[in-house]
PDB file of N, CA and C in Angstrom:
ATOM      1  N   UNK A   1     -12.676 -10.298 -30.247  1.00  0.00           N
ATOM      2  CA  UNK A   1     -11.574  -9.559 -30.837  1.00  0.00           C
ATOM      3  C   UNK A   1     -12.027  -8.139 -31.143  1.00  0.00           C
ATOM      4  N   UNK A   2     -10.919  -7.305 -31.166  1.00  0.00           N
ATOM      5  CA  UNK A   2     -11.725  -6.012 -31.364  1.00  0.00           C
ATOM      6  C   UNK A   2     -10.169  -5.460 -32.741  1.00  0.00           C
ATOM      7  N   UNK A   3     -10.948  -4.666 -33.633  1.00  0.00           N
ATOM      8  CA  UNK A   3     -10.354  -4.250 -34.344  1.00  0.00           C
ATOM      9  C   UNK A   3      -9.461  -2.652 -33.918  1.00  0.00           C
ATOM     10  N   UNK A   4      -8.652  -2.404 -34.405  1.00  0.00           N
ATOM     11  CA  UNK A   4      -7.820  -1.087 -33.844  1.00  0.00           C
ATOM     12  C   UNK A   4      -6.845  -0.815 -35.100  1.00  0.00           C
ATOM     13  N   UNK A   5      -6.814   0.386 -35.560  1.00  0.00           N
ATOM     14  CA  UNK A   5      -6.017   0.933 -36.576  1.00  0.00           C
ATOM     15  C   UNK A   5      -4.851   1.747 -36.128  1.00  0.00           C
ATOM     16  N   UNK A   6      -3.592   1.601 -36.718  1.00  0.00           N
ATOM     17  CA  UNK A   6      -2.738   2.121 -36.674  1.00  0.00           C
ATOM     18  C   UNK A   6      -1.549   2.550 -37.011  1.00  0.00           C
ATOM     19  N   UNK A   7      -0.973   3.458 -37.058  1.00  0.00           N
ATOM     20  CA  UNK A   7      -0.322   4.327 -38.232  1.00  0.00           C
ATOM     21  C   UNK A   7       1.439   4.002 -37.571  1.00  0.00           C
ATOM     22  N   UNK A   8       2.001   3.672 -39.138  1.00  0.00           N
ATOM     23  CA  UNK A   8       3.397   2.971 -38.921  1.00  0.00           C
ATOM     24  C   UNK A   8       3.872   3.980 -39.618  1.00  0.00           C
ATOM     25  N   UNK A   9       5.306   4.452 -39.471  1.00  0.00           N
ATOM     26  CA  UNK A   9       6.142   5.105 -40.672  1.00  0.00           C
ATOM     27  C   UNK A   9       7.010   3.364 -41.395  1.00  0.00           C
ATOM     28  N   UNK A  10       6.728   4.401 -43.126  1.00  0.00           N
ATOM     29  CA  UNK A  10       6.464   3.242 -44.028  1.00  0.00           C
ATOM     30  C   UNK A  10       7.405   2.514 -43.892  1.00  0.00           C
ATOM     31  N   UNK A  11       9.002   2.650 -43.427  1.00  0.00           N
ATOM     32  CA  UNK A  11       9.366   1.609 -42.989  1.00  0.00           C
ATOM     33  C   UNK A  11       9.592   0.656 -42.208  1.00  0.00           C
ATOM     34  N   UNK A  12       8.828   1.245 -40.691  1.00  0.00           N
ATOM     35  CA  UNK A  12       8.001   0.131 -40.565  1.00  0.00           C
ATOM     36  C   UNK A  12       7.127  -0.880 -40.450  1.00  0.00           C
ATOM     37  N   UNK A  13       6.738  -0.197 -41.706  1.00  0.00           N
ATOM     38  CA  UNK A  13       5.115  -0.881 -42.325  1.00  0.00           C
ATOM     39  C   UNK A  13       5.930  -2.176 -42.908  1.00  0.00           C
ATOM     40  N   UNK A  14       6.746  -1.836 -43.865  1.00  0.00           N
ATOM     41  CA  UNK A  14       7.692  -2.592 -44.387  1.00  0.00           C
ATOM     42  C   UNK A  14       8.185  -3.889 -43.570  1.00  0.00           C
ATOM     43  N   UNK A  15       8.684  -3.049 -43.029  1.00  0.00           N
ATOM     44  CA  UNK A  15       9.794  -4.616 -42.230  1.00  0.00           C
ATOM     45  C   UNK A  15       8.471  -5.732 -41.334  1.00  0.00           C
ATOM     46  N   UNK A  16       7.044  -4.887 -40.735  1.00  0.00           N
ATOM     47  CA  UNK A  16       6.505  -5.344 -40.100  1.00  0.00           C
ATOM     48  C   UNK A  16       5.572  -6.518 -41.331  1.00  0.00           C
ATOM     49  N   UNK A  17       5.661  -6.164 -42.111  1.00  0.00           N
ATOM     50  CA  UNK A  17       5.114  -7.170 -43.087  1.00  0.00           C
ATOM     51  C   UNK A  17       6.357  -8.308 -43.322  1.00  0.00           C
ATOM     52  N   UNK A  18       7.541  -7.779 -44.072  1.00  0.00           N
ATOM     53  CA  UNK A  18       8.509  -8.789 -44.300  1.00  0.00           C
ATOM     54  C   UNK A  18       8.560  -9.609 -42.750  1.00  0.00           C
ATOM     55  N   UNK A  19       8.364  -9.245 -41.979  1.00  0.00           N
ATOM     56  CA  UNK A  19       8.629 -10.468 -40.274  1.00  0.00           C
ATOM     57  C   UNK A  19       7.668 -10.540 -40.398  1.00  0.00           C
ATOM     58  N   UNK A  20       6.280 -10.545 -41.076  1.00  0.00           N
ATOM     59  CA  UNK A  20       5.245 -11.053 -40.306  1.00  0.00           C
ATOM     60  C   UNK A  20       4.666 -12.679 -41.426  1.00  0.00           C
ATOM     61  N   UNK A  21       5.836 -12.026 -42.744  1.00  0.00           N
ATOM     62  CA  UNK A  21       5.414 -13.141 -43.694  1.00  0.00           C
ATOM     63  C   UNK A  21       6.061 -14.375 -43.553  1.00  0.00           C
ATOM     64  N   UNK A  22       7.225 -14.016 -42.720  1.00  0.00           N
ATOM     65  CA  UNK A  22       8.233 -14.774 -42.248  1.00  0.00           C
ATOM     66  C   UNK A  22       7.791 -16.116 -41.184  1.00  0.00           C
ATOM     67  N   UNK A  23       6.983 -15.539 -40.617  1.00  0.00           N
ATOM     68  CA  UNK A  23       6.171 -16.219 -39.803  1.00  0.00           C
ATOM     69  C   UNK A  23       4.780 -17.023 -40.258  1.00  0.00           C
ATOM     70  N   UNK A  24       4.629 -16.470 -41.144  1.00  0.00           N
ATOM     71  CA  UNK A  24       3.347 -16.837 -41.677  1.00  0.00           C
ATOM     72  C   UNK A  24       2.128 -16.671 -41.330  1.00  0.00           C
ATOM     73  N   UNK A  25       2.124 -14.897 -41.266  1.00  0.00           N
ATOM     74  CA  UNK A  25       0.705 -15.052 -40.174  1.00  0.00           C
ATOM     75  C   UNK A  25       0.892 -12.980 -40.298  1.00  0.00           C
ATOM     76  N   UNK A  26      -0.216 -12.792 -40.721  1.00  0.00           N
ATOM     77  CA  UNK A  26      -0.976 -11.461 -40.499  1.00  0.00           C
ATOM     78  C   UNK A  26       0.006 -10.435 -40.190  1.00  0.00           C
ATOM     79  N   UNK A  27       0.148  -9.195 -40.590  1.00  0.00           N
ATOM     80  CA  UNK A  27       0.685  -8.007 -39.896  1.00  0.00           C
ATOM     81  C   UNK A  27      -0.489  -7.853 -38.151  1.00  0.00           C
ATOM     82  N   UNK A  28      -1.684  -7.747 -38.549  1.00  0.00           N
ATOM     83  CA  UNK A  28      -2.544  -7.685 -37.304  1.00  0.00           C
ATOM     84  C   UNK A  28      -1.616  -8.594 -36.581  1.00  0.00           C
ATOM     85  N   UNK A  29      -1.992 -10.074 -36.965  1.00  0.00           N
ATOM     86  CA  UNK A  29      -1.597 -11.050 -35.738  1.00  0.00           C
ATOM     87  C   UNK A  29      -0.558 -11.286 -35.546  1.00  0.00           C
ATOM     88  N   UNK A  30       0.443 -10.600 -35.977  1.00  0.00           N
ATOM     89  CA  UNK A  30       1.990 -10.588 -35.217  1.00  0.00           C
ATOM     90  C   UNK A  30       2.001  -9.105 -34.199  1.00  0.00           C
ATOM     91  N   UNK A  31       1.280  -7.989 -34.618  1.00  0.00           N
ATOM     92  CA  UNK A  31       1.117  -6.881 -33.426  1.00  0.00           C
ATOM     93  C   UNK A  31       0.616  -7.819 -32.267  1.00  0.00           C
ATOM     94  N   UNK A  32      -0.546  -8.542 -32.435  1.00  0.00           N
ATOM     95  CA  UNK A  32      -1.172  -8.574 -31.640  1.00  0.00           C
ATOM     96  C   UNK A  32      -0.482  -9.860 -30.187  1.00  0.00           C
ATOM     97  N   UNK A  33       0.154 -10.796 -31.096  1.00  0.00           N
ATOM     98  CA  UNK A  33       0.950 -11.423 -30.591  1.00  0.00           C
ATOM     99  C   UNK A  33       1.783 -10.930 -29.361  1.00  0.00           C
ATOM    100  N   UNK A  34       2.735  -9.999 -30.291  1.00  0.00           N
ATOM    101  CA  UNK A  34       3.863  -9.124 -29.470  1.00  0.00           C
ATOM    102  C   UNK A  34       2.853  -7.844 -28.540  1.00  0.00           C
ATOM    103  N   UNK A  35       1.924  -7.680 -28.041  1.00  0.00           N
ATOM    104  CA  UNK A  35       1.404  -6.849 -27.606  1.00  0.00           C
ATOM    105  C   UNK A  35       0.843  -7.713 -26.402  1.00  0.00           C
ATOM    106  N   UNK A  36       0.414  -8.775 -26.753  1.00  0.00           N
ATOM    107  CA  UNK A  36       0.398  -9.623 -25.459  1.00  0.00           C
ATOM    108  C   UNK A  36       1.236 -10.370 -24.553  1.00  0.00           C
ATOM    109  N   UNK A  37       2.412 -10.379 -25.245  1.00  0.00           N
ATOM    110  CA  UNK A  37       3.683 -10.944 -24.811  1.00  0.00           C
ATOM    111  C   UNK A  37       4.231  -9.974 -24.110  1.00  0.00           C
ATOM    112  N   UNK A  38       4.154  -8.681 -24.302  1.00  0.00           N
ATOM    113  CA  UNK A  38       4.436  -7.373 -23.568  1.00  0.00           C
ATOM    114  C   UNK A  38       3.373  -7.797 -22.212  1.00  0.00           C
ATOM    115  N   UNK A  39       2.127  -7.839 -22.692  1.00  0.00           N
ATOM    116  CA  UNK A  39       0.952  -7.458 -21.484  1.00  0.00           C
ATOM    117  C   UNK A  39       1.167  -8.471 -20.015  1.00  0.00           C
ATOM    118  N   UNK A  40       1.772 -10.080 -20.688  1.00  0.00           N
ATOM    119  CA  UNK A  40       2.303 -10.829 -19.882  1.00  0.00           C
ATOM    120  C   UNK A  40       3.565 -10.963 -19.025  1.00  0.00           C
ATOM    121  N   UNK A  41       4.754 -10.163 -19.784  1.00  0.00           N
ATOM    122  CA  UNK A  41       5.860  -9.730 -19.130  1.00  0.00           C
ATOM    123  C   UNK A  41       5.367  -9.034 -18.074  1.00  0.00           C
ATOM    124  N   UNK A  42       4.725  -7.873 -18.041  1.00  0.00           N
ATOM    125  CA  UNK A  42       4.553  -6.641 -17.238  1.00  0.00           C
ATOM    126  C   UNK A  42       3.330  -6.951 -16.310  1.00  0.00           C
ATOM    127  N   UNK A  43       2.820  -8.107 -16.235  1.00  0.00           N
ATOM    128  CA  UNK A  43       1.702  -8.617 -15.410  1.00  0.00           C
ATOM    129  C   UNK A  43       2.982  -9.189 -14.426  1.00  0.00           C
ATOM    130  N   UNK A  44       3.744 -10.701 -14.840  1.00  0.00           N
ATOM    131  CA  UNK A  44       4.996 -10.930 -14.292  1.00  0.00           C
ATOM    132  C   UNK A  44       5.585 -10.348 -13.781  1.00  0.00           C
ATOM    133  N   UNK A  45       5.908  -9.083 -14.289  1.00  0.00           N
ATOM    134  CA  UNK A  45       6.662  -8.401 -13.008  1.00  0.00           C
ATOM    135  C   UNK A  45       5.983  -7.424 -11.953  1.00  0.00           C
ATOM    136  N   UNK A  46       4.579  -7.002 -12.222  1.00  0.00           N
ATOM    137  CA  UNK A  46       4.115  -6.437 -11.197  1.00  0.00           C
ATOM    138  C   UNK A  46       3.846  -7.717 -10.358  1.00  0.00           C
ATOM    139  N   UNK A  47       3.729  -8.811 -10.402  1.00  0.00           N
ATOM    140  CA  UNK A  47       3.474 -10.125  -9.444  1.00  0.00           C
ATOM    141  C   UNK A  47       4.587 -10.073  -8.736  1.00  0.00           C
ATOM    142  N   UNK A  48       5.777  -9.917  -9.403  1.00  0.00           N
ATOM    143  CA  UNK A  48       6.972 -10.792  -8.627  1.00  0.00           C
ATOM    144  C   UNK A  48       7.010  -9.458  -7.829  1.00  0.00           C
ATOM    145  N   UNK A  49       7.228  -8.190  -8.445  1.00  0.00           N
ATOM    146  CA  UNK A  49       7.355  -6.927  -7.232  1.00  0.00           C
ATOM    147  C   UNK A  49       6.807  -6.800  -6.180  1.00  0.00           C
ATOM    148  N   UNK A  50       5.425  -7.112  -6.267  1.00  0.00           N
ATOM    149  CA  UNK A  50       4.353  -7.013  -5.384  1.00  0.00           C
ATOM    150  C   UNK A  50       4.631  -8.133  -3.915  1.00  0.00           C
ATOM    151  N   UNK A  51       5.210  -9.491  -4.586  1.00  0.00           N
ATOM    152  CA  UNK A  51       5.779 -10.360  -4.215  1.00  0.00           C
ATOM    153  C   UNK A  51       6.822  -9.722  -3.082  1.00  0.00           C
ATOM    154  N   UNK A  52       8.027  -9.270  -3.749  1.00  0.00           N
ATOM    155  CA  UNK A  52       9.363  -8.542  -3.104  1.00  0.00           C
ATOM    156  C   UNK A  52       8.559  -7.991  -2.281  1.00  0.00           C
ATOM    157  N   UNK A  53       8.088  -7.000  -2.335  1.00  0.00           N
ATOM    158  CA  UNK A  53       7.703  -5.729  -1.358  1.00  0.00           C
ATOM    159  C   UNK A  53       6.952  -6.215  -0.417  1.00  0.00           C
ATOM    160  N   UNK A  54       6.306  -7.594  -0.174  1.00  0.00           N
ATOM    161  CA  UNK A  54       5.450  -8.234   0.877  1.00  0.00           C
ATOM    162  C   UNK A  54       6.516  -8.455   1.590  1.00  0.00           C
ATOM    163  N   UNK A  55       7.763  -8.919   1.418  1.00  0.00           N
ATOM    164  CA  UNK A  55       8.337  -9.434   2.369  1.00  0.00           C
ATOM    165  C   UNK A  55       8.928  -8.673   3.177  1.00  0.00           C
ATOM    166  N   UNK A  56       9.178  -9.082   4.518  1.00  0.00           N
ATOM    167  CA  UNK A  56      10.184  -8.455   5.810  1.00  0.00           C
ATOM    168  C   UNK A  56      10.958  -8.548   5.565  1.00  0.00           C
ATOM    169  N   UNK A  57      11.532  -7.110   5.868  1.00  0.00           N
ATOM    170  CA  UNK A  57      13.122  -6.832   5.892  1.00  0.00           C
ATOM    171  C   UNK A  57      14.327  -7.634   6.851  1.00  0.00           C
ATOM    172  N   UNK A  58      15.486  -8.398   6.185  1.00  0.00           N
ATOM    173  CA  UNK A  58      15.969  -8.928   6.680  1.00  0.00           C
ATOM    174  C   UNK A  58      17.231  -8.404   7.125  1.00  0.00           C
ATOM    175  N   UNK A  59      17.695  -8.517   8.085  1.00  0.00           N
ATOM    176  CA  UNK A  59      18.992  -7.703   8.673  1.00  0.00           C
ATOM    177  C   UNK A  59      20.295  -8.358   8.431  1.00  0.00           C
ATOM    178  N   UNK A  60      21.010  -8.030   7.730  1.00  0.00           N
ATOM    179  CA  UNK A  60      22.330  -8.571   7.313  1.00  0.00           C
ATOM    180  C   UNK A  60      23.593  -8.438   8.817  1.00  0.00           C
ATOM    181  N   UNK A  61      24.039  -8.958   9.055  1.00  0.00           N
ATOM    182  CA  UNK A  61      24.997  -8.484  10.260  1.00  0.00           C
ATOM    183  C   UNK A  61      26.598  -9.245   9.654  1.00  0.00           C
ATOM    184  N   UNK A  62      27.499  -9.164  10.497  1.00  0.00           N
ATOM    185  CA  UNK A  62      28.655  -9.807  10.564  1.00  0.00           C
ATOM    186  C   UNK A  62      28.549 -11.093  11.275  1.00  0.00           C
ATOM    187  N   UNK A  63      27.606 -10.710  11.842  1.00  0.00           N
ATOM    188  CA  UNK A  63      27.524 -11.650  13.776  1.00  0.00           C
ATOM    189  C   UNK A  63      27.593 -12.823  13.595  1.00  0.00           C
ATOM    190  N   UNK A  64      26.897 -13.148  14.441  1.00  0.00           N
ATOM    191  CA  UNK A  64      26.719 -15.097  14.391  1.00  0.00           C
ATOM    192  C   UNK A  64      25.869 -15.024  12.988  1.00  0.00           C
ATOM    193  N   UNK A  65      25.196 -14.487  12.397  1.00  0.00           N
ATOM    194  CA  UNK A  65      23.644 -14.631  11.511  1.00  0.00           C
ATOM    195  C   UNK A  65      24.537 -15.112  10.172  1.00  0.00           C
ATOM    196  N   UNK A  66      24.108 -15.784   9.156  1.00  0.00           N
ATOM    197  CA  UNK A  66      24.581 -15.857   8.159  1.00  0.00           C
ATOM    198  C   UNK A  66      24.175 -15.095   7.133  1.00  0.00           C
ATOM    199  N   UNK A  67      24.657 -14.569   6.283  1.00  0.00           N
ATOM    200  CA  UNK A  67      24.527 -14.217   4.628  1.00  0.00           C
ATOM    201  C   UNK A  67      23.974 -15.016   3.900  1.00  0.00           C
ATOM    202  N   UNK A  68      22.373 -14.484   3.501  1.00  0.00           N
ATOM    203  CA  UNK A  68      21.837 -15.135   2.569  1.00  0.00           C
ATOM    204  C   UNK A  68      22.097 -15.855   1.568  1.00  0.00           C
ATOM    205  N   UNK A  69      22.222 -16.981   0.842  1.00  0.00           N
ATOM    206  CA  UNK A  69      22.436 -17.550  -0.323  1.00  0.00           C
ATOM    207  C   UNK A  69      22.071 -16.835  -1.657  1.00  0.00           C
ATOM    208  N   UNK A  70      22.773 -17.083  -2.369  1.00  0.00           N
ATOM    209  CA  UNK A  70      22.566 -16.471  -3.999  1.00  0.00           C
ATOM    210  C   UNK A  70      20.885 -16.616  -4.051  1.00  0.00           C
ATOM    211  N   UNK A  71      20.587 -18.107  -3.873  1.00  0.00           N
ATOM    212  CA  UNK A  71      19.039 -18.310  -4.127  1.00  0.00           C
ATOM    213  C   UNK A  71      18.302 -17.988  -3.594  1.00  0.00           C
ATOM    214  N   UNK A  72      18.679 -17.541  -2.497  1.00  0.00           N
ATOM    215  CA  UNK A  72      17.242 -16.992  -1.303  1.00  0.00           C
ATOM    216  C   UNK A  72      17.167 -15.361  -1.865  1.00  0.00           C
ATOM    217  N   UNK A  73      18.583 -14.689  -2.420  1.00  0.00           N
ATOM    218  CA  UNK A  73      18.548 -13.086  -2.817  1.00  0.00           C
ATOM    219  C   UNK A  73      17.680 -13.014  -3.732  1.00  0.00           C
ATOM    220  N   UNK A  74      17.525 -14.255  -4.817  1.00  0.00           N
ATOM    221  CA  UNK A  74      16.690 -13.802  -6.050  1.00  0.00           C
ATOM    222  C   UNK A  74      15.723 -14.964  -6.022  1.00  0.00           C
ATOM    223  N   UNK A  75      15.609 -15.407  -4.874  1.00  0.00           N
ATOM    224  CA  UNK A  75      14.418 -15.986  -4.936  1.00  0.00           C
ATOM    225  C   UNK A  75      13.922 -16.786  -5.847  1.00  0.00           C
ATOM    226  N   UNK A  76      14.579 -17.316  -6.688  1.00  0.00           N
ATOM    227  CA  UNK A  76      14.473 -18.343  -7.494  1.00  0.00           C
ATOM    228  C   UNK A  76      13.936 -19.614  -7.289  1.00  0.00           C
ATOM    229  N   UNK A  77      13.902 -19.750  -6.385  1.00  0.00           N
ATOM    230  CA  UNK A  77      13.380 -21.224  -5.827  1.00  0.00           C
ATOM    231  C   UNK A  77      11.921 -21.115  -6.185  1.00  0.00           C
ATOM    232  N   UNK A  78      10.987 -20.206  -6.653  1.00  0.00           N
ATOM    233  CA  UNK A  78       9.775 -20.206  -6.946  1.00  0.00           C
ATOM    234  C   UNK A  78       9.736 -20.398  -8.294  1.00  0.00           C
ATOM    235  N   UNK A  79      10.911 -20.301  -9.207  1.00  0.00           N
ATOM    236  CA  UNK A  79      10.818 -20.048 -10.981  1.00  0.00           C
ATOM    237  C   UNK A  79      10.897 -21.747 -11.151  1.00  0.00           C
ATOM    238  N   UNK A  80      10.852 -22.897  -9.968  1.00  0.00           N
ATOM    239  CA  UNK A  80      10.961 -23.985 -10.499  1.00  0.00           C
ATOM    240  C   UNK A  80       9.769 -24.726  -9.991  1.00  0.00           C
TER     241      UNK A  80
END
């Protein structure tokens, strides 16, 4: 663990204490919480982008070809 200081305006020094008592657990360890929950969102989405952008471009037509499904657009079939 590494320690890190940092400067709140006092109200929300305030509120970050009242939610953190709420919880029962540290002003530190509710930053630190929500700071990793950030770090994991934004890992997630550079995966899934990185993901998108691997794939070949698919050509939409009128023609014989069909129109992708809702699930194949968002690719969801991997979130299960």
């Amino acid at each position: 663990m590494k320690n890190v200081t940092i400067t709140l305006d006092e109200e929300v020094a305030a509120w970050a204490r009242v939610h953190a008592a709420r919880q029962d657990m540290s002003v530190s360890r509710m930053i630190g919480r929500m700071l990793e929950q950030r770090m994991r969102e934004s890992a997630e989405y550079e995966e899934s982008m990185r993901r998108f952008l691997a794939r070949k471009p698919v050509k939409v037509s009128r023609g014989r070809a069909r129109y992708p499904t809702r699930e194949e657009l968002h690719d969801r079939s991997r979130l299960r």
